[in-house]
N, C-alpha and C. Protein backbone atom coordinates (compact mmCIF):
# COMPACT_ATOMS: atom_id res chain seq x y z
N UNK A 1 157.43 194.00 -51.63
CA UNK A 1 157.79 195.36 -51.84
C UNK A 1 159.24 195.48 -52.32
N UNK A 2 160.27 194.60 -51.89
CA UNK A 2 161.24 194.84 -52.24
C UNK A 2 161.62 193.89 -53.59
N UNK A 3 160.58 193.30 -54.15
CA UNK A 3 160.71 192.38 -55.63
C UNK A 3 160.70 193.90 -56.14
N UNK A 4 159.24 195.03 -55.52
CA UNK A 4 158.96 196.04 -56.96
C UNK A 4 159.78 196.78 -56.82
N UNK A 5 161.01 197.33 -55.76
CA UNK A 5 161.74 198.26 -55.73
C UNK A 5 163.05 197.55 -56.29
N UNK A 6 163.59 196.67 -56.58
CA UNK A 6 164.65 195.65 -57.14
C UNK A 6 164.11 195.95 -59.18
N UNK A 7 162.81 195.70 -59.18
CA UNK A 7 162.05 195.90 -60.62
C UNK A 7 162.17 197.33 -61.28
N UNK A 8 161.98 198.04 -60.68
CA UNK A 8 161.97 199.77 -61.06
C UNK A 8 162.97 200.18 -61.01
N UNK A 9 164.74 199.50 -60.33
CA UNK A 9 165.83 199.88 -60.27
C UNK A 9 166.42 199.15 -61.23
N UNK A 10 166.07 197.77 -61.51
CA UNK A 10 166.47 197.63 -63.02
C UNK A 10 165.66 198.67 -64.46
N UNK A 11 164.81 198.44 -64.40
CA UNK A 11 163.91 199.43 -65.15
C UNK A 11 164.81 200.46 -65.59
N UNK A 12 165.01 201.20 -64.34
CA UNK A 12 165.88 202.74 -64.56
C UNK A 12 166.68 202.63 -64.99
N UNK A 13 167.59 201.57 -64.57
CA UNK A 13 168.92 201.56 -65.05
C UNK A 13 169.11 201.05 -66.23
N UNK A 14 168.00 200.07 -67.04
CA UNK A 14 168.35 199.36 -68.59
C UNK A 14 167.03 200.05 -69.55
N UNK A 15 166.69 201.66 -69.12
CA UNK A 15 165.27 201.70 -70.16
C UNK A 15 166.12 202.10 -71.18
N UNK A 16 167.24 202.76 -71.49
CA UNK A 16 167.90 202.44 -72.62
C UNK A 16 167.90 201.90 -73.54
N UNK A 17 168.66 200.94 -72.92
CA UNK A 17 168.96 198.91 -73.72
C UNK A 17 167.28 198.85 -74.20
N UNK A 18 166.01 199.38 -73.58
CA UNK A 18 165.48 198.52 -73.37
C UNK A 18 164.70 199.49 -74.62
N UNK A 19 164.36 200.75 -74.86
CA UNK A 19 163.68 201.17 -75.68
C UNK A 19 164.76 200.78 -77.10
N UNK A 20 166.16 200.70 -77.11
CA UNK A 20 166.77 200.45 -78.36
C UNK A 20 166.22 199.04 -79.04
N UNK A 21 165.99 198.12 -77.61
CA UNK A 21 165.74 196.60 -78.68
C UNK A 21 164.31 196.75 -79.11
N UNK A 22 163.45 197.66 -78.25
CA UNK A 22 162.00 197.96 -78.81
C UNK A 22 162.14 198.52 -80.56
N UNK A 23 163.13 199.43 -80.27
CA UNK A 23 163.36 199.93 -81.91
C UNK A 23 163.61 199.24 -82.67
N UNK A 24 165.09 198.26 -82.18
CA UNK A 24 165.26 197.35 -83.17
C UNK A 24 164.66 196.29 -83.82
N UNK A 25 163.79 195.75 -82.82
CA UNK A 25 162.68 195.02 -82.99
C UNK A 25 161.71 195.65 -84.19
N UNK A 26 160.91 196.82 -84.09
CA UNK A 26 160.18 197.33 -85.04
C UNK A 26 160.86 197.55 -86.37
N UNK A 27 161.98 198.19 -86.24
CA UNK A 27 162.85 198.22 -87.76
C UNK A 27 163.06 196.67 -88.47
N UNK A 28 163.30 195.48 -87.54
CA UNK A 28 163.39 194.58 -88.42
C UNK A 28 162.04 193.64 -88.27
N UNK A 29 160.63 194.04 -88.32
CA UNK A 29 158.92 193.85 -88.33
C UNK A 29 159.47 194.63 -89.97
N UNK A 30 159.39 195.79 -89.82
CA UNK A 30 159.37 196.59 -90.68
C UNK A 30 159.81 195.97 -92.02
N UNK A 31 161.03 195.59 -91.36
CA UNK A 31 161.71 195.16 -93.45
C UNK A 31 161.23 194.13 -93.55
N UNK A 32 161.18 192.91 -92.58
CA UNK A 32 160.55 191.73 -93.30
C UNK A 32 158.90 191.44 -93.74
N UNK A 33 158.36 192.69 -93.14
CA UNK A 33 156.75 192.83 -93.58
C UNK A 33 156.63 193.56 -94.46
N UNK A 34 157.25 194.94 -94.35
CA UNK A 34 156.66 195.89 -94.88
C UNK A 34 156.89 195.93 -96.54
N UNK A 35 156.85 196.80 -97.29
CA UNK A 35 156.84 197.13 -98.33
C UNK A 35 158.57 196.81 -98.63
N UNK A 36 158.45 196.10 -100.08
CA UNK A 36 159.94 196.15 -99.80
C UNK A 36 160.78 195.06 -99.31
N UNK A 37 160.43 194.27 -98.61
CA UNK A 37 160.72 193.13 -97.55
C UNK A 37 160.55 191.74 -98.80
N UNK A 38 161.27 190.62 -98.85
CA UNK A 38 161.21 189.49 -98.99
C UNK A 38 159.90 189.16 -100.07
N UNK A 39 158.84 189.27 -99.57
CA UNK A 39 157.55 188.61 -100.26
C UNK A 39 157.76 189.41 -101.67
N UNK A 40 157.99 191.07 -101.30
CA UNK A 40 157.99 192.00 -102.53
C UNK A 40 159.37 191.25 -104.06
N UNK A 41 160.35 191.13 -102.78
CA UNK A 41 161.33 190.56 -103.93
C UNK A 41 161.17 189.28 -104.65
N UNK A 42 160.59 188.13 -104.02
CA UNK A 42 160.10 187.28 -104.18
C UNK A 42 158.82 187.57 -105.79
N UNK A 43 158.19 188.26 -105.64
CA UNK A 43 156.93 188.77 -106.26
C UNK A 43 157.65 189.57 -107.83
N UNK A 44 158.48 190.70 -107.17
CA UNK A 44 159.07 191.01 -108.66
C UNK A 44 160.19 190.25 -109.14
N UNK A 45 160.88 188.91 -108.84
CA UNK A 45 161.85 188.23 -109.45
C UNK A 45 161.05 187.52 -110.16
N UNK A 46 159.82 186.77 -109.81
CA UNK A 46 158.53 186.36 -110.47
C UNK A 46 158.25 187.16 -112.27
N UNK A 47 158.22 188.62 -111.75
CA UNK A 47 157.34 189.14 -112.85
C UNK A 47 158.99 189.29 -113.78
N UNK A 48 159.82 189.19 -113.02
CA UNK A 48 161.08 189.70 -113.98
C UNK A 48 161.54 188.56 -114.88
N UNK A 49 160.98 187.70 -114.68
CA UNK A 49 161.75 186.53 -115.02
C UNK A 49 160.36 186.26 -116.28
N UNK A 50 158.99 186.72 -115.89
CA UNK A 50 158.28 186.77 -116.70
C UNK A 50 158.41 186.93 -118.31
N UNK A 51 158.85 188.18 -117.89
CA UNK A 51 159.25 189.68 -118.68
C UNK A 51 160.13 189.49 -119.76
N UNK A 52 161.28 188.46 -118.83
CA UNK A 52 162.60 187.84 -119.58
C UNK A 52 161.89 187.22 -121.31
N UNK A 53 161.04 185.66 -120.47
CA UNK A 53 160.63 185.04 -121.39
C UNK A 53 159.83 185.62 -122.51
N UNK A 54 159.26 186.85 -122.49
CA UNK A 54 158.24 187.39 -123.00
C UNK A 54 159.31 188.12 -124.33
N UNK A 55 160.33 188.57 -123.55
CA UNK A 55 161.09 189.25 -124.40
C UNK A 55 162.04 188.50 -125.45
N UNK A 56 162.57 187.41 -124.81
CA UNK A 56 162.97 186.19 -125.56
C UNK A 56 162.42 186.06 -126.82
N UNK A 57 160.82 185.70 -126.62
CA UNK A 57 160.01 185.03 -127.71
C UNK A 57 159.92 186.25 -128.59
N UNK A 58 159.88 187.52 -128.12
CA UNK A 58 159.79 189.16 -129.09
C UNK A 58 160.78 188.73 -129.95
N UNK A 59 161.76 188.93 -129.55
CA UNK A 59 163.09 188.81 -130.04
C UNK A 59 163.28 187.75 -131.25
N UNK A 60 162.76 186.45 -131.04
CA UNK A 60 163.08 185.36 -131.81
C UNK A 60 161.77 185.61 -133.07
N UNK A 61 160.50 186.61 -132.63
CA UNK A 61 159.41 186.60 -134.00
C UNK A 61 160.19 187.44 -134.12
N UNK A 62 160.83 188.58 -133.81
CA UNK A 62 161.23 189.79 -134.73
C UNK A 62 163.05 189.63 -135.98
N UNK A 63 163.44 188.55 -135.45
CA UNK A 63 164.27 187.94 -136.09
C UNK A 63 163.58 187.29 -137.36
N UNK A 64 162.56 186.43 -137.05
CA UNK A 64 161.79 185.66 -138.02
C UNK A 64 161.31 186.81 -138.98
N UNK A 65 160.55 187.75 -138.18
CA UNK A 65 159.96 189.22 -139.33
C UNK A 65 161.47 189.65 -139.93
N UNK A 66 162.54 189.97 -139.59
CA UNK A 66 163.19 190.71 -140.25
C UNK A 66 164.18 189.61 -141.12
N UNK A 67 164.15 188.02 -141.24
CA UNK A 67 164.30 187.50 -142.23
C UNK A 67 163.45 187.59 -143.91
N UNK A 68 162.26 187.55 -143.07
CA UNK A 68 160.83 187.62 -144.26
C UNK A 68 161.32 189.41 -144.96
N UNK A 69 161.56 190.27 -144.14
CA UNK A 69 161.42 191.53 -144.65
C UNK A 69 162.98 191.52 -145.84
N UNK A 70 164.34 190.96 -145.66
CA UNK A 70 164.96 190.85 -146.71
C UNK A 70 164.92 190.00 -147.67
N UNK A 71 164.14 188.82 -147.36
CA UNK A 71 163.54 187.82 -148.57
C UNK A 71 162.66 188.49 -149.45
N UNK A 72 161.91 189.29 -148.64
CA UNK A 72 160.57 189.83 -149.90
C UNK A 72 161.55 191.35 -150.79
N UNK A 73 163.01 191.89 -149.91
CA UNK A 73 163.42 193.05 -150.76
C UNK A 73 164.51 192.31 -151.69
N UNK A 74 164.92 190.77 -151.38
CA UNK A 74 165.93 190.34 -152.38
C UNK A 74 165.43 189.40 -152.92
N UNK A 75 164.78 188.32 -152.85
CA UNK A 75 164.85 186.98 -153.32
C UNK A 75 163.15 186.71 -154.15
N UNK A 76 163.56 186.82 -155.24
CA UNK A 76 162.38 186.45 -155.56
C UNK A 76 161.85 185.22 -156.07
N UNK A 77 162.79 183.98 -156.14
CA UNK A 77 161.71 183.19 -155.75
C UNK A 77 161.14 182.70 -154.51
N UNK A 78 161.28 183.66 -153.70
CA UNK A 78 160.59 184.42 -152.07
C UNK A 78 159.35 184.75 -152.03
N UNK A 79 159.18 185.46 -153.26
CA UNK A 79 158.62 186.11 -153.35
C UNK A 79 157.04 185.09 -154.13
N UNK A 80 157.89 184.87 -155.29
CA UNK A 80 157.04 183.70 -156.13
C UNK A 80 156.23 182.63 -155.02
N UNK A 81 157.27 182.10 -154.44
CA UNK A 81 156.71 180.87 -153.36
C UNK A 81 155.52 181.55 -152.47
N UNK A 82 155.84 182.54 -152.11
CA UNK A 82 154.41 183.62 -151.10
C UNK A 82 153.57 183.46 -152.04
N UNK A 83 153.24 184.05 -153.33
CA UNK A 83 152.45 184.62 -154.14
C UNK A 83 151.33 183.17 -154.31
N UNK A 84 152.07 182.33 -154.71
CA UNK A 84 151.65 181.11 -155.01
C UNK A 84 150.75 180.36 -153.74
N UNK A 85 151.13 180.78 -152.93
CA UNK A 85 150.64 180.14 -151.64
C UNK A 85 149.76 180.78 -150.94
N UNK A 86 150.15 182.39 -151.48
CA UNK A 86 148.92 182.86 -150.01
C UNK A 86 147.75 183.28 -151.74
N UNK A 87 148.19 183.23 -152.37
CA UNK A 87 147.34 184.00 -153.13
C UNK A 87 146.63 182.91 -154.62
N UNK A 88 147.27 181.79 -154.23
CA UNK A 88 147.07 181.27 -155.31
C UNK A 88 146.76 180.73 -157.15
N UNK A 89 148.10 181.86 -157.32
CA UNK A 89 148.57 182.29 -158.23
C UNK A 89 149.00 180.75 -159.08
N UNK A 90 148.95 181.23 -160.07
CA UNK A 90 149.65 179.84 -161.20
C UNK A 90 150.22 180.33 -162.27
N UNK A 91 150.78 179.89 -163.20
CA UNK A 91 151.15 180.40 -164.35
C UNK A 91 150.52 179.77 -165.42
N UNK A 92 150.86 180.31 -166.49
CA UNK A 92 149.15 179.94 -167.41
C UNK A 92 149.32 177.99 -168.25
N UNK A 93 150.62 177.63 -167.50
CA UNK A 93 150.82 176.45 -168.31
C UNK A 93 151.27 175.56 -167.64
N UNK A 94 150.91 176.04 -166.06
CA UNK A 94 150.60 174.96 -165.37
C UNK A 94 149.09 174.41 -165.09
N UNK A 95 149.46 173.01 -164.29
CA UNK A 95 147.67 172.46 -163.75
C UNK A 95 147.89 171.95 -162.82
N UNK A 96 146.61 172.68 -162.15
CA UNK A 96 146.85 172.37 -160.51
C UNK A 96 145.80 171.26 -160.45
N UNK A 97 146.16 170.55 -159.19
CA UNK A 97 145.70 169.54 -158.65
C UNK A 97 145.65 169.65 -157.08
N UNK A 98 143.95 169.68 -156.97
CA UNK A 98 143.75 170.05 -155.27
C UNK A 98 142.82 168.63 -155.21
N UNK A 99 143.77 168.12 -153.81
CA UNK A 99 142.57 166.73 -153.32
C UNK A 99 141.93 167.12 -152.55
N UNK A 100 140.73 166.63 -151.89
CA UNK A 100 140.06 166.66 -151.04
C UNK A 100 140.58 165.46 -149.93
N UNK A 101 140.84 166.40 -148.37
CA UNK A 101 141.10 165.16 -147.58
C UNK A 101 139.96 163.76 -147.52
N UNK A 102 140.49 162.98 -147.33
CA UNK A 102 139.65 161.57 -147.28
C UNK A 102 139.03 161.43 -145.85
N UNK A 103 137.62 160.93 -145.58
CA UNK A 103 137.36 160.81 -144.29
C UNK A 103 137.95 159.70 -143.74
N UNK A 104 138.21 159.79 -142.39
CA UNK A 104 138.57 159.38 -141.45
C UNK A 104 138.06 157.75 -141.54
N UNK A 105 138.70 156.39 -141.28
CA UNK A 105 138.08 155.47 -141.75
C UNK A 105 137.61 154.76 -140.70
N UNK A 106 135.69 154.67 -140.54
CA UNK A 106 135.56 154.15 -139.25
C UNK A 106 135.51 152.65 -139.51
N UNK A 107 136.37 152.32 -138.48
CA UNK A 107 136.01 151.15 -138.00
C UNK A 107 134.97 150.43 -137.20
N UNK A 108 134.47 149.06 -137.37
CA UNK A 108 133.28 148.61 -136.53
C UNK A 108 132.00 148.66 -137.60
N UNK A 109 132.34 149.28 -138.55
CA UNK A 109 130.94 149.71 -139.03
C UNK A 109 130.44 147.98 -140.43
């Protein structure tokens, strides 16, 4: 009897202390679980770093496009070299010469 009356006189005297570390306890559950907390930052440094590279490679085709876009408004044998290649253009006093690749040479046979 006198353990529970020694128990309930601490009780009284530290429910204070004692509901604050209950709080503090839940506030820091809270940040390291909840929304927001560690895993989240973890998760978007992930996608940010993604994002980075993604933008990188934008960056380096749109450099490449906006070389092609003043070659085709200044340079024309830019222009000639495209024509010839994607379109297969010639001029009337040249002669073209297309090989056929050679097969592959098996051996064993």
């Amino acid at each position: 009897m006198r353990a529970m009356a020694a128990l309930r006189e601490f009780l009284w005297r530290q429910w204070p202390s004692l509901m604050l570390a209950a709080l503090l306890a839940a506030l820091v559950s809270e940040c390291l679980l909840g929304p927001g907390g560690p895993k989240d930052l973890l998760v978007l440094r992930r996608a940010y770093a993604r994002l980075e590279a993604k933008r990188e490679r934008l960056q380096a085709q749109n450099a490449k496009l906006e070389t092609n876009v003043q070659n085709l408004r200044s340079n024309d044998r830019f222009i000639e070299r495209l024509i010839r290649r994607e379109l297969g253009y010639t001029r009337p006093d040249e002669l073209v010469y297309k090989f056929v690749p050679s097969a592959p040479n098996r051996a064993g046979r």
